[in-house]
C-alpha atoms as a PDB file:
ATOM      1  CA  UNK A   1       0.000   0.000   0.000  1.00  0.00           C
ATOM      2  CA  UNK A   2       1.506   3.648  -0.969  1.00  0.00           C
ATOM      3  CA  UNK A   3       2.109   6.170   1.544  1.00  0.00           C
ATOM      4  CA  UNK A   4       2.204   9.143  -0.452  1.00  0.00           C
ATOM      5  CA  UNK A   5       0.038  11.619   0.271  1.00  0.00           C
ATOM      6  CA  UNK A   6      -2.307  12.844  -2.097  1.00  0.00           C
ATOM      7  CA  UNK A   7      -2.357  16.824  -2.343  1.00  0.00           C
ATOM      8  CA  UNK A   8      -4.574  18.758  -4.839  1.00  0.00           C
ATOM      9  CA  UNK A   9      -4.457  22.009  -6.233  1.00  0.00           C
ATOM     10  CA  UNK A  10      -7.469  23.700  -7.536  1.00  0.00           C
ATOM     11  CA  UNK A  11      -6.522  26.317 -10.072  1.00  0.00           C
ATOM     12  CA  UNK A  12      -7.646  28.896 -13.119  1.00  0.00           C
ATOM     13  CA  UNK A  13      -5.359  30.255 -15.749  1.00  0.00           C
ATOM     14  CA  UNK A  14      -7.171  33.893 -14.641  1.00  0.00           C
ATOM     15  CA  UNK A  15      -5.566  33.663 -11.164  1.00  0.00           C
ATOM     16  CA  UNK A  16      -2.049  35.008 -10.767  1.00  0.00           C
ATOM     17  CA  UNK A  17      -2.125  33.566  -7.269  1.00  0.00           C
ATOM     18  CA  UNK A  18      -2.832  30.343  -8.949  1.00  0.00           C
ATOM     19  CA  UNK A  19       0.220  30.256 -11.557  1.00  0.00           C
ATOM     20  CA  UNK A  20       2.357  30.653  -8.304  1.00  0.00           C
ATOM     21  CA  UNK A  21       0.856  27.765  -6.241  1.00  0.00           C
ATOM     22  CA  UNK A  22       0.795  25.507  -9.468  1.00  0.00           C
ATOM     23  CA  UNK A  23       5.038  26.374  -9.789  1.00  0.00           C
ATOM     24  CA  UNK A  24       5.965  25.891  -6.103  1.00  0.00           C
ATOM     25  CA  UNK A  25       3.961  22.110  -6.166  1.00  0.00           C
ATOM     26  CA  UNK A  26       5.509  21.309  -9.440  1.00  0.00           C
ATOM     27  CA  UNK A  27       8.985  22.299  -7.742  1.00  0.00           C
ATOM     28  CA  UNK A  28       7.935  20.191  -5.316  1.00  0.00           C
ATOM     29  CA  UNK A  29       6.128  17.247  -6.423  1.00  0.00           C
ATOM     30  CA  UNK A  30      10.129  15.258  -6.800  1.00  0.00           C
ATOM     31  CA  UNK A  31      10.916  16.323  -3.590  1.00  0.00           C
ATOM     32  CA  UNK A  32       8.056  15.434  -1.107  1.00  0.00           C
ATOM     33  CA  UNK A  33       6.472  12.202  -0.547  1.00  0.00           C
ATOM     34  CA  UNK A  34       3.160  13.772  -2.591  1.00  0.00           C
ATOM     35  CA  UNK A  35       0.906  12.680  -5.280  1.00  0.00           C
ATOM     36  CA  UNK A  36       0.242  15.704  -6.715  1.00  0.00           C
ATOM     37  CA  UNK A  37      -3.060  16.228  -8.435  1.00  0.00           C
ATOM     38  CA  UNK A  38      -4.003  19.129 -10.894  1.00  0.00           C
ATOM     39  CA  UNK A  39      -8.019  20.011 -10.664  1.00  0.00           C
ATOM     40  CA  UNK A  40      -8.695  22.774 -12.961  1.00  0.00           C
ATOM     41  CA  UNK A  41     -12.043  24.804 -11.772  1.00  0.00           C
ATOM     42  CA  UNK A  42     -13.795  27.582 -12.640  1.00  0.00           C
ATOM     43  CA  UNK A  43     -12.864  30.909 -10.767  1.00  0.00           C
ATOM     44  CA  UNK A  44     -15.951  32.721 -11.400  1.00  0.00           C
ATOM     45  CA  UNK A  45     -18.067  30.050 -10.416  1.00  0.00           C
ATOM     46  CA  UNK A  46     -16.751  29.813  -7.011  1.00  0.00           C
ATOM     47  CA  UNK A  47     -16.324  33.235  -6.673  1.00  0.00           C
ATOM     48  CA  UNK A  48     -20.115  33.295  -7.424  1.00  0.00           C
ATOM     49  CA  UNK A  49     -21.464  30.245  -5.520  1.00  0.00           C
ATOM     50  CA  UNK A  50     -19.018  31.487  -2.301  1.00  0.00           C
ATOM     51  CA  UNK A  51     -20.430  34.801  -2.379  1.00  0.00           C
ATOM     52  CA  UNK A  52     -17.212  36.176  -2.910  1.00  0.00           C
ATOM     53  CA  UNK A  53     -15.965  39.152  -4.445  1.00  0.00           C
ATOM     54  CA  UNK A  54     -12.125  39.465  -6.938  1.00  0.00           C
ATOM     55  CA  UNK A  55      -9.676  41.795  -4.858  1.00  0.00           C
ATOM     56  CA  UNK A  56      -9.540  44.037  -7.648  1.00  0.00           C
ATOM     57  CA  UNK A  57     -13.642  45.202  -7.121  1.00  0.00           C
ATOM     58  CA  UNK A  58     -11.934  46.570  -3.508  1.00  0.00           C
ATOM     59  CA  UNK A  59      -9.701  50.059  -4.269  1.00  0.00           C
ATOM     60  CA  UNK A  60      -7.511  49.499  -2.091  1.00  0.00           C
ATOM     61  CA  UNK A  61      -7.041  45.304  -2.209  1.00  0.00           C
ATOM     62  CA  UNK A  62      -6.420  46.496  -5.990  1.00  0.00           C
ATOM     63  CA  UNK A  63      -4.175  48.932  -5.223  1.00  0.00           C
ATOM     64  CA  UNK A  64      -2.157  46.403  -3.169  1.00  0.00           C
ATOM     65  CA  UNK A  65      -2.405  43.493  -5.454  1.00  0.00           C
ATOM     66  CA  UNK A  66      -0.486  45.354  -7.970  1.00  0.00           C
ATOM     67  CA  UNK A  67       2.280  45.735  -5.236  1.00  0.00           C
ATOM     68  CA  UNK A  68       1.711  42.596  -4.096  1.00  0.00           C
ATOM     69  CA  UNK A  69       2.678  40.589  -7.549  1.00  0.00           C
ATOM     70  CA  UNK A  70       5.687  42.387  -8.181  1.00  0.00           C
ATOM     71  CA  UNK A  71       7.228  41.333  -4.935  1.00  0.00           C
ATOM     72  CA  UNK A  72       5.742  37.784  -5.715  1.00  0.00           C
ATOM     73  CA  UNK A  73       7.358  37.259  -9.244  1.00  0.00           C
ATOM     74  CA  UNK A  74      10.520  38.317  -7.509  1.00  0.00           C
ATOM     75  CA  UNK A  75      10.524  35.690  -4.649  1.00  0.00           C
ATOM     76  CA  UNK A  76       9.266  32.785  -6.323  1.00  0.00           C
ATOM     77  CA  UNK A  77      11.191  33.217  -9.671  1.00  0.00           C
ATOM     78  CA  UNK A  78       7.975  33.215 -11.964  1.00  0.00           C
ATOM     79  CA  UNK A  79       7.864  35.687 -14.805  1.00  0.00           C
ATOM     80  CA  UNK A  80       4.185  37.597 -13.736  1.00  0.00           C
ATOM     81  CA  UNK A  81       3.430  40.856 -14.928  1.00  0.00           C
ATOM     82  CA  UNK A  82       0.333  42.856 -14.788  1.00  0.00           C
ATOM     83  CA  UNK A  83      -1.857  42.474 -17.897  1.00  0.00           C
ATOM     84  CA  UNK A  84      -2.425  46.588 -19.530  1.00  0.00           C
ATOM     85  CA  UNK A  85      -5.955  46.353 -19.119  1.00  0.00           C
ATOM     86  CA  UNK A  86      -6.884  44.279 -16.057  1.00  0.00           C
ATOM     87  CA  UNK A  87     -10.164  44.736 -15.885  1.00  0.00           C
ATOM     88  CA  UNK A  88     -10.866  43.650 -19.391  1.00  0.00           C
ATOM     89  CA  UNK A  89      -8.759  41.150 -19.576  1.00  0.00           C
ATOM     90  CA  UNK A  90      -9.400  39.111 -15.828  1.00  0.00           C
ATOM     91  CA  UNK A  91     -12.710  40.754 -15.028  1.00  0.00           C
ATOM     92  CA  UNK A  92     -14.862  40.949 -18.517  1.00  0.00           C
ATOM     93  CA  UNK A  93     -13.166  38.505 -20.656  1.00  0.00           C
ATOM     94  CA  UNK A  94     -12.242  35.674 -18.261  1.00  0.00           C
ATOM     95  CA  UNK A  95     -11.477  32.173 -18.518  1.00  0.00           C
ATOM     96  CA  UNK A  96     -14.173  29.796 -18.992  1.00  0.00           C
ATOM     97  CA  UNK A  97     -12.954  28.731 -22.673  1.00  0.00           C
ATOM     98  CA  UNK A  98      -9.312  28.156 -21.618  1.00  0.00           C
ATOM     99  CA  UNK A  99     -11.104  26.375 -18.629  1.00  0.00           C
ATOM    100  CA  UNK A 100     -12.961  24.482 -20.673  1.00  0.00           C
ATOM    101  CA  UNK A 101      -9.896  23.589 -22.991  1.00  0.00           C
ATOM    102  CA  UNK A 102      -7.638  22.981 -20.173  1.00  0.00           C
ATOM    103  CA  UNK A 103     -10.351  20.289 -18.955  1.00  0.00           C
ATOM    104  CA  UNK A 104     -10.558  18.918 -22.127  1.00  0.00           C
ATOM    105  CA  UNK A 105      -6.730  18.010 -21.865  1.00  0.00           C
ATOM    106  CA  UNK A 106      -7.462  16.779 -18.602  1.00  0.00           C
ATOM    107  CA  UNK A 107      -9.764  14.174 -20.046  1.00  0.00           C
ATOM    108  CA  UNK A 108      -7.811  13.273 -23.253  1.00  0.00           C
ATOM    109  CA  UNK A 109      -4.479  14.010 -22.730  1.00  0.00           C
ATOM    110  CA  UNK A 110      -3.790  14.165 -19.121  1.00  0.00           C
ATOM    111  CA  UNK A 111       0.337  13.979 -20.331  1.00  0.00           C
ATOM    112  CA  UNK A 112      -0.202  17.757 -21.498  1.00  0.00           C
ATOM    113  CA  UNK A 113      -1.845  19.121 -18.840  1.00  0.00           C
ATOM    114  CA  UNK A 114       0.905  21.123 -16.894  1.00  0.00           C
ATOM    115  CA  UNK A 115       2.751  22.213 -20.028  1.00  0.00           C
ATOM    116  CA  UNK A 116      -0.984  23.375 -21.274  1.00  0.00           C
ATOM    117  CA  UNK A 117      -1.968  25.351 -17.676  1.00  0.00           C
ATOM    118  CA  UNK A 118       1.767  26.880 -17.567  1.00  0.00           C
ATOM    119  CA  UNK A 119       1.632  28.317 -21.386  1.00  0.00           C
ATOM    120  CA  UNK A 120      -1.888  30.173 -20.799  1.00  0.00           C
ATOM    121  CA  UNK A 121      -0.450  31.473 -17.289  1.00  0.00           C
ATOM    122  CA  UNK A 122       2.444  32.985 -19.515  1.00  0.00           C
ATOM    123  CA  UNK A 123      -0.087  34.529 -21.742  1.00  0.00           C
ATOM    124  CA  UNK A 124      -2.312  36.175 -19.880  1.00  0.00           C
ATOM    125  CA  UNK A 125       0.161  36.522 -17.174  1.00  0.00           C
ATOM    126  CA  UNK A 126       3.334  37.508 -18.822  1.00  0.00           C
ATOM    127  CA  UNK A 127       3.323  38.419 -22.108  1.00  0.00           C
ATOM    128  CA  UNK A 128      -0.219  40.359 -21.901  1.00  0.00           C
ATOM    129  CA  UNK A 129      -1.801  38.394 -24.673  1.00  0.00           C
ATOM    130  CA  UNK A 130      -5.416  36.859 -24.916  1.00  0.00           C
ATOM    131  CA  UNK A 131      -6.445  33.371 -23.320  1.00  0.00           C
ATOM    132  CA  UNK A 132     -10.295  33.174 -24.772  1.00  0.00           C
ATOM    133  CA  UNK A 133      -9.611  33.305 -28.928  1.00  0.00           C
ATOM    134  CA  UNK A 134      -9.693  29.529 -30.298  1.00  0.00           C
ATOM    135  CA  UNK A 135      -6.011  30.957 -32.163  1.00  0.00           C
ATOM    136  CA  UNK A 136      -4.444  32.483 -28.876  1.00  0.00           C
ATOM    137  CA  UNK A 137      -5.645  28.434 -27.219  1.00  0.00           C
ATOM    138  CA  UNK A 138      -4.189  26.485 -30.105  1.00  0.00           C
ATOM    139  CA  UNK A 139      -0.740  28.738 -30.102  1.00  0.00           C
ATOM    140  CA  UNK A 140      -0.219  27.869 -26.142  1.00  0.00           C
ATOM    141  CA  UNK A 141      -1.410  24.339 -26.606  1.00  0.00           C
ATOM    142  CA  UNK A 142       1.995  24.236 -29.361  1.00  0.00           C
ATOM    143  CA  UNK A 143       4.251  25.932 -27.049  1.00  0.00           C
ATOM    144  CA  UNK A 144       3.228  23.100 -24.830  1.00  0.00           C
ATOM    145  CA  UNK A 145       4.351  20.570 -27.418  1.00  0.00           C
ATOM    146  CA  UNK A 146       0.499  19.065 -27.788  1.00  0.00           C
ATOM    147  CA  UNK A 147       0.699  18.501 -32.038  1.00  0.00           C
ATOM    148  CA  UNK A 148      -1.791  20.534 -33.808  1.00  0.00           C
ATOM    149  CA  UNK A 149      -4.461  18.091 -35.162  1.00  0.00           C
ATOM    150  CA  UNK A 150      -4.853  17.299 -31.274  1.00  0.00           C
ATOM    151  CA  UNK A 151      -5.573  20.705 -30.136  1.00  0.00           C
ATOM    152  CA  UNK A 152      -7.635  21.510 -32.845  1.00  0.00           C
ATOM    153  CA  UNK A 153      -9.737  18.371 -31.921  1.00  0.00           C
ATOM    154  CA  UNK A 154      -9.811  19.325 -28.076  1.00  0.00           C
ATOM    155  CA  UNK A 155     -10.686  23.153 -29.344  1.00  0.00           C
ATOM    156  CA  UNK A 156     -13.659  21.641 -30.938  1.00  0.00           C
ATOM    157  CA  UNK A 157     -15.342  19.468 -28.004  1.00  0.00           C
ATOM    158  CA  UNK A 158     -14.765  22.386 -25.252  1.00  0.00           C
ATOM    159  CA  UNK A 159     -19.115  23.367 -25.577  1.00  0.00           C
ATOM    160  CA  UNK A 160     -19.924  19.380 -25.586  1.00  0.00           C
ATOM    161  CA  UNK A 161     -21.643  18.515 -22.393  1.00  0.00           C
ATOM    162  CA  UNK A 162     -19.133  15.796 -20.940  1.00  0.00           C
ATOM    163  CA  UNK A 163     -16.435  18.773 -20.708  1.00  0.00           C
ATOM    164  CA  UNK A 164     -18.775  21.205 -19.386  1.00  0.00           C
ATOM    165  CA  UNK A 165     -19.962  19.042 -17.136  1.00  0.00           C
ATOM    166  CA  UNK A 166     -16.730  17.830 -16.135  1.00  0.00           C
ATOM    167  CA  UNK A 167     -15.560  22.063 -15.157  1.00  0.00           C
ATOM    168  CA  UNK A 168     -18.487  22.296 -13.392  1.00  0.00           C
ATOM    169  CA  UNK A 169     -18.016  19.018 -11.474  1.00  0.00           C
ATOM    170  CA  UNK A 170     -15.084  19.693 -10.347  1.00  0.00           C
ATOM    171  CA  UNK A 171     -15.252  23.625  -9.501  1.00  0.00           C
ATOM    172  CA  UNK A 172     -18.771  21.803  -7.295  1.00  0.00           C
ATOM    173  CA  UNK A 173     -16.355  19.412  -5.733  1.00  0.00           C
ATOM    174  CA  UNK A 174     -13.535  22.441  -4.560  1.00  0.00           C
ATOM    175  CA  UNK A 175     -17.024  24.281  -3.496  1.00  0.00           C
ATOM    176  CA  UNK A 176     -17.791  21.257  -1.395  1.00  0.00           C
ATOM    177  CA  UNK A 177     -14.203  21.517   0.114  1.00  0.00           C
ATOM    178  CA  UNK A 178     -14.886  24.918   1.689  1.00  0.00           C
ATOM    179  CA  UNK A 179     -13.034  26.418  -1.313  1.00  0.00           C
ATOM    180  CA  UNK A 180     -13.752  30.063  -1.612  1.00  0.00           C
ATOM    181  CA  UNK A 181     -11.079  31.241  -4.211  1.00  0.00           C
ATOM    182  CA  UNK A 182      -8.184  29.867  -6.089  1.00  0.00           C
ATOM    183  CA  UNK A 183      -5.694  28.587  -5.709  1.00  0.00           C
ATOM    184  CA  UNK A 184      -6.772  26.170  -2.867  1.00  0.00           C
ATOM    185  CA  UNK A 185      -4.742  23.278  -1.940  1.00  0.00           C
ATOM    186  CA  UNK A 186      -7.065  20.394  -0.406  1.00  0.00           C
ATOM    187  CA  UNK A 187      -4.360  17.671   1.279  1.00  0.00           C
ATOM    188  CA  UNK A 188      -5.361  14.442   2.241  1.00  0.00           C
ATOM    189  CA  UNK A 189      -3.717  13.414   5.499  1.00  0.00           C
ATOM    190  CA  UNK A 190      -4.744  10.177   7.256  1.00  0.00           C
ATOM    191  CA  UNK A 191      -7.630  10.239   5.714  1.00  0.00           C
ATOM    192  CA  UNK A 192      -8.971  13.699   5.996  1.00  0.00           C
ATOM    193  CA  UNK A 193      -8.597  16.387   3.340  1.00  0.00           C
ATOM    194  CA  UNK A 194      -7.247  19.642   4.508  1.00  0.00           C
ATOM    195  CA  UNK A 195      -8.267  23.022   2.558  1.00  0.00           C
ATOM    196  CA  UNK A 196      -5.731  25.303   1.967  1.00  0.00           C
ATOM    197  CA  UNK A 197      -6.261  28.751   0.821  1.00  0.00           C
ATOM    198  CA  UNK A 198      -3.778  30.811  -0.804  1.00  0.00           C
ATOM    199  CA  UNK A 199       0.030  30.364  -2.621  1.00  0.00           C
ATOM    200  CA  UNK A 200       1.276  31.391   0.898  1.00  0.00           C
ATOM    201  CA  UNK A 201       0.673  28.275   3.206  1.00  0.00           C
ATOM    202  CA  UNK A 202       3.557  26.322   2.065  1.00  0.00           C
ATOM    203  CA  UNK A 203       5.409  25.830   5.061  1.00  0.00           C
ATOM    204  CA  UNK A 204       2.370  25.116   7.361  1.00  0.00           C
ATOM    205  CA  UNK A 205       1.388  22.668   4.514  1.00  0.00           C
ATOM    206  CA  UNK A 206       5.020  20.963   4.730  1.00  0.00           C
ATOM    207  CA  UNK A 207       4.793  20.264   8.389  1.00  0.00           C
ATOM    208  CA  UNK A 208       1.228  19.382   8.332  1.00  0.00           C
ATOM    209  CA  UNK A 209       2.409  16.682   5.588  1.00  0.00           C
ATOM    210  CA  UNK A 210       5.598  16.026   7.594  1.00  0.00           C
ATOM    211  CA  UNK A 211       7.859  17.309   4.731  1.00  0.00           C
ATOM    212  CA  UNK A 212      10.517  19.914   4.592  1.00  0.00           C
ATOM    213  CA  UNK A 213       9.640  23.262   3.215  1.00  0.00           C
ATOM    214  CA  UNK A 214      12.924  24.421   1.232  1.00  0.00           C
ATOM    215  CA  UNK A 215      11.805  27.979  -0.024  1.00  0.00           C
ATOM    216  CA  UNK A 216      10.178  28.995  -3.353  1.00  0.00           C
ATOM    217  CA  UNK A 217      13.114  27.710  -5.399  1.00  0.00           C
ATOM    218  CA  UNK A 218      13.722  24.315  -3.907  1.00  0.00           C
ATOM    219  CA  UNK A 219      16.576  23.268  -5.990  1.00  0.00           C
ATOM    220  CA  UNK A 220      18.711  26.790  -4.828  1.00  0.00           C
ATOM    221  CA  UNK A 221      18.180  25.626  -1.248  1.00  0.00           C
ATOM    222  CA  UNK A 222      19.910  22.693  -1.532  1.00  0.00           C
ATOM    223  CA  UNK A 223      23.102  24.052  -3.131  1.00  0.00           C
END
């Protein structure tokens, strides 16, 4: 019988928070005793069935988010920059069809899916480009390595029901959790999960999991 651990991570392309939780647990994934799952949800769903509201919508949590990213990017050694027009770009246009793609490669080709997740971070999240064209999908899906025909056949199942249904499953499921925003980490430890909010609750995570928690940049630690 295995004794790894399994330890989730719920998680949208939209969230910057996200992209850094998703890096430190792929850091980390070699180095702890962990199975570590990928659940891609739906932000706006849970921010809509939690009754919560984006820290942008508050001035000031705005304001400080800006800050906050910049010192972020710095400290965990992942390339995030502020998008030109926030508002537009997190708020109005979203994520549900890079959602529902990254699902799709969930399903299909489950091989693909960090590669996938990481190469929409960097375009919305980075390089300031769009996440919801079926063109801006297909170009991250190549930068991930998925071949062509593939992505264009994934592209063109994202509005079928068993992908839909499959989103919506599992944003219910992180609801069910306690999850009120992403990204939240839900650990199971002797057979209880344990919800996790945040890309900041890495080193109570590590001793609640009995691991050691070697900084953002694991690898640098060790040298």
């Amino acid at each position: 019988m295995s004794t790894r651990k399994v330890v989730e991570l719920f998680y949208d392309v939209v969230s910057p928070y996200s992209w850094l939780g998703f890096e430190i647990l792929c850091r980390y994934k070699n180095i702890w005793n962990v199975d570590v799952r990928l659940r891609p949800g739906f932000l706006g769903g849970i921010m809509q069935a939690s009754g919560n509201s984006a820290p942008a919508m508050v001035p000031n949590k705005g304001a400080y988010m800006v800050k906050d990213l910049k010192r972020l990017a710095e400290f965990y050694q992942v390339p995030l920059n502020q998008p030109s027009d926030f508002f537009h770009v997190v708020i109005k246009k979203g994520s549900l069809a890079a959602m529902r793609f990254v699902t799709a490669v969930s399903i299909s080709h489950p091989e693909f899916l960090e590669p996938v997740s990481r190469e929409l971070w960097i375009r919305i999240w980075s390089e300031d480009k769009d996440i919801t064209e079926p063109a801006s999908i297909l170009e991250a899906a190549k930068k991930a390595g998925m071949p062509e025909n593939e992505a264009t056949k994934l592209l063109q199942i994202i509005s079928l029901p068993e992908v839909k249904n499959k989103l919506k499953e599992t944003t219910d499921e992180a609801l069910k959790y306690g999850v009120f925003g992403l990204p939240s980490i839900v650990a199971h430890i002797d057979g209880k999960p344990q919800m996790y909010f945040g890309s900041d609750r890495f080193e109570l995570l590590a001793h609640q999991l009995g691991e050691k928690w070697l900084g953002p940049v694991p690898s640098k630690s060790r040298l």
